[in-house]
Protein backbone atom coordinates (compact mmCIF):
# COMPACT_ATOMS: atom_id res chain seq x y z
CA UNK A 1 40.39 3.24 0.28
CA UNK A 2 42.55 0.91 -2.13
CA UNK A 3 41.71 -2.57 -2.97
CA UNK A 4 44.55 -3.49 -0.74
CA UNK A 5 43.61 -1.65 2.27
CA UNK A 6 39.70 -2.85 1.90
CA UNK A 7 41.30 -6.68 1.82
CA UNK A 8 43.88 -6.05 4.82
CA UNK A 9 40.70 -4.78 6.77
CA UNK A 10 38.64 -7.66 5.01
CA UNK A 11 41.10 -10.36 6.63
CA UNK A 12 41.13 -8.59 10.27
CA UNK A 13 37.53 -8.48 10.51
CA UNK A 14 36.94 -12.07 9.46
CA UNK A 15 39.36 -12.96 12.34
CA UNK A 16 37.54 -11.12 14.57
CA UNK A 17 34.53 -12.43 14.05
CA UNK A 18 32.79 -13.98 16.37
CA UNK A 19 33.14 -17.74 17.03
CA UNK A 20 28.98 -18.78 16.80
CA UNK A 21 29.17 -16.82 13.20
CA UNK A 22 32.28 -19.17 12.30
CA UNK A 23 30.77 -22.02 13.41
CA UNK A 24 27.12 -21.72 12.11
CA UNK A 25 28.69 -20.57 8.20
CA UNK A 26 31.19 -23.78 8.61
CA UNK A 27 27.71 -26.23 9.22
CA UNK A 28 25.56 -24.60 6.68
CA UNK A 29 28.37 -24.74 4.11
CA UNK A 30 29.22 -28.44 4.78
CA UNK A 31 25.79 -29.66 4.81
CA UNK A 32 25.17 -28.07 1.57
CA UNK A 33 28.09 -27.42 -0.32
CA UNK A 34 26.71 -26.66 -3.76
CA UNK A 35 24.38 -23.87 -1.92
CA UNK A 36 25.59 -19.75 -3.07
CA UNK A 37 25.74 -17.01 -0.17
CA UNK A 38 21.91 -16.10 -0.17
CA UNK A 39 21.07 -19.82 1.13
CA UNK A 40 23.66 -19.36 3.36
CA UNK A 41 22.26 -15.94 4.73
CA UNK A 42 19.03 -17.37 4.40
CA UNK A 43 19.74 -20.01 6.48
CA UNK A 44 21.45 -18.07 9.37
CA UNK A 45 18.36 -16.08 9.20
CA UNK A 46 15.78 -19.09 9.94
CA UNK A 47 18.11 -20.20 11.74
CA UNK A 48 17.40 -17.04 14.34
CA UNK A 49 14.24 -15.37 14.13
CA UNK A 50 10.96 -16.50 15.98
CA UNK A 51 11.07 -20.11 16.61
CA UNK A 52 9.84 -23.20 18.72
CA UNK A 53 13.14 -22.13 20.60
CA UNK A 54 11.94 -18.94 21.35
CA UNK A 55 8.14 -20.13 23.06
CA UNK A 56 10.41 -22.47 25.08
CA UNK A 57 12.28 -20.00 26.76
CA UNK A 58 9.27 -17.52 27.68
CA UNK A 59 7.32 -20.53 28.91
CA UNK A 60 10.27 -21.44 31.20
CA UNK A 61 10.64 -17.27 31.92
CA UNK A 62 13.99 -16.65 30.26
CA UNK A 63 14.35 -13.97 27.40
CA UNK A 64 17.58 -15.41 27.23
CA UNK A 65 17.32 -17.18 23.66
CA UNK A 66 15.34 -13.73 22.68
CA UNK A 67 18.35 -11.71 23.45
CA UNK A 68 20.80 -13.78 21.58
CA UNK A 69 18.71 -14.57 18.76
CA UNK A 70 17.84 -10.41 18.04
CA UNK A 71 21.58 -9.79 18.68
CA UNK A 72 22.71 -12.29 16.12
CA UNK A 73 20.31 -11.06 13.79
CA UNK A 74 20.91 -7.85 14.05
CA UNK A 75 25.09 -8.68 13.37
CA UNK A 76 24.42 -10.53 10.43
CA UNK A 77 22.22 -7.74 8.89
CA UNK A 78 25.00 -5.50 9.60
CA UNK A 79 28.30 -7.72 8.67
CA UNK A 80 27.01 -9.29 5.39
CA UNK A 81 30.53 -8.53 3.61
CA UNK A 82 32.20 -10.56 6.51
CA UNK A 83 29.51 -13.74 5.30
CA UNK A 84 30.45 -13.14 2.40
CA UNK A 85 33.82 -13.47 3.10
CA UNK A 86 33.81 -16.33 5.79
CA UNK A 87 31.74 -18.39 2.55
CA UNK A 88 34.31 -17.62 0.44
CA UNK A 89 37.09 -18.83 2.94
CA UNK A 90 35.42 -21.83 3.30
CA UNK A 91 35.12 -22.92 -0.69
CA UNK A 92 38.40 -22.10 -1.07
CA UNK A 93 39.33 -24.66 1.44
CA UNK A 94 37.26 -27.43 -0.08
C-alpha cells in the first residue's frame, strides 16, 4: 500500500468515525492543549472503564452504561491510528 493510498484511506476513516469519538478527542484536546496523544488516549480510557457511572447504572438495573462503555473501549483499542489522526486534525486547526 503507498503512502498515498494509506492517507486516502486515513481521511475516509476519520470521517467515518463515529460522532462520541469526535466529540470526546475535540474536549480533551481543548481543555488541554499542550497535552501529546498518550494523555489523550489516556484520557478516553479513564474516561470509560469502571466508574461511579458504572455502580449507578447496576444499582438502578441497567447494563446500559456497561455496554457502551466496553464497546467504546474496545474501538479505541482497535482504531488508535484514527486518534491519532483525529489529534492531529485538531492541532492543525488551532
Amino acid at each position: 500500500m503507498s503512502n498515498e493510498e494509506y492517507e486516502s484511506l486515513l481521511k475516509k476513516a476519520i470521517e467515518a468515525a463515529p460522532d462520541w469519538l469526535k466529540k470526546d478527542v475535540e474536549s480533551i484536546v481543548g481543555k488541554e492543549e499542550y497535552a501529546g496523544v498518550s494523555y489523550l488516549i489516556s484520557e478516553l480510557h479513564h474516561t470509560y472503564t469502571f466508574s461511579l457511572r458504572h455502580i449507578l447504572s447496576a444499582k438502578h438495573l441497567s447494563s446500559e452504561w456497561s455496554e457502551v462503555s466496553r464497546e467504546r473501549l474496545r474501538f479505541i483499542d482497535n482504531n488508535i491510528d484514527i486518534i491519532v489522526a483525529l489529534y492531529n486534525n485538531i492541532k492543525n486547526r488551532q
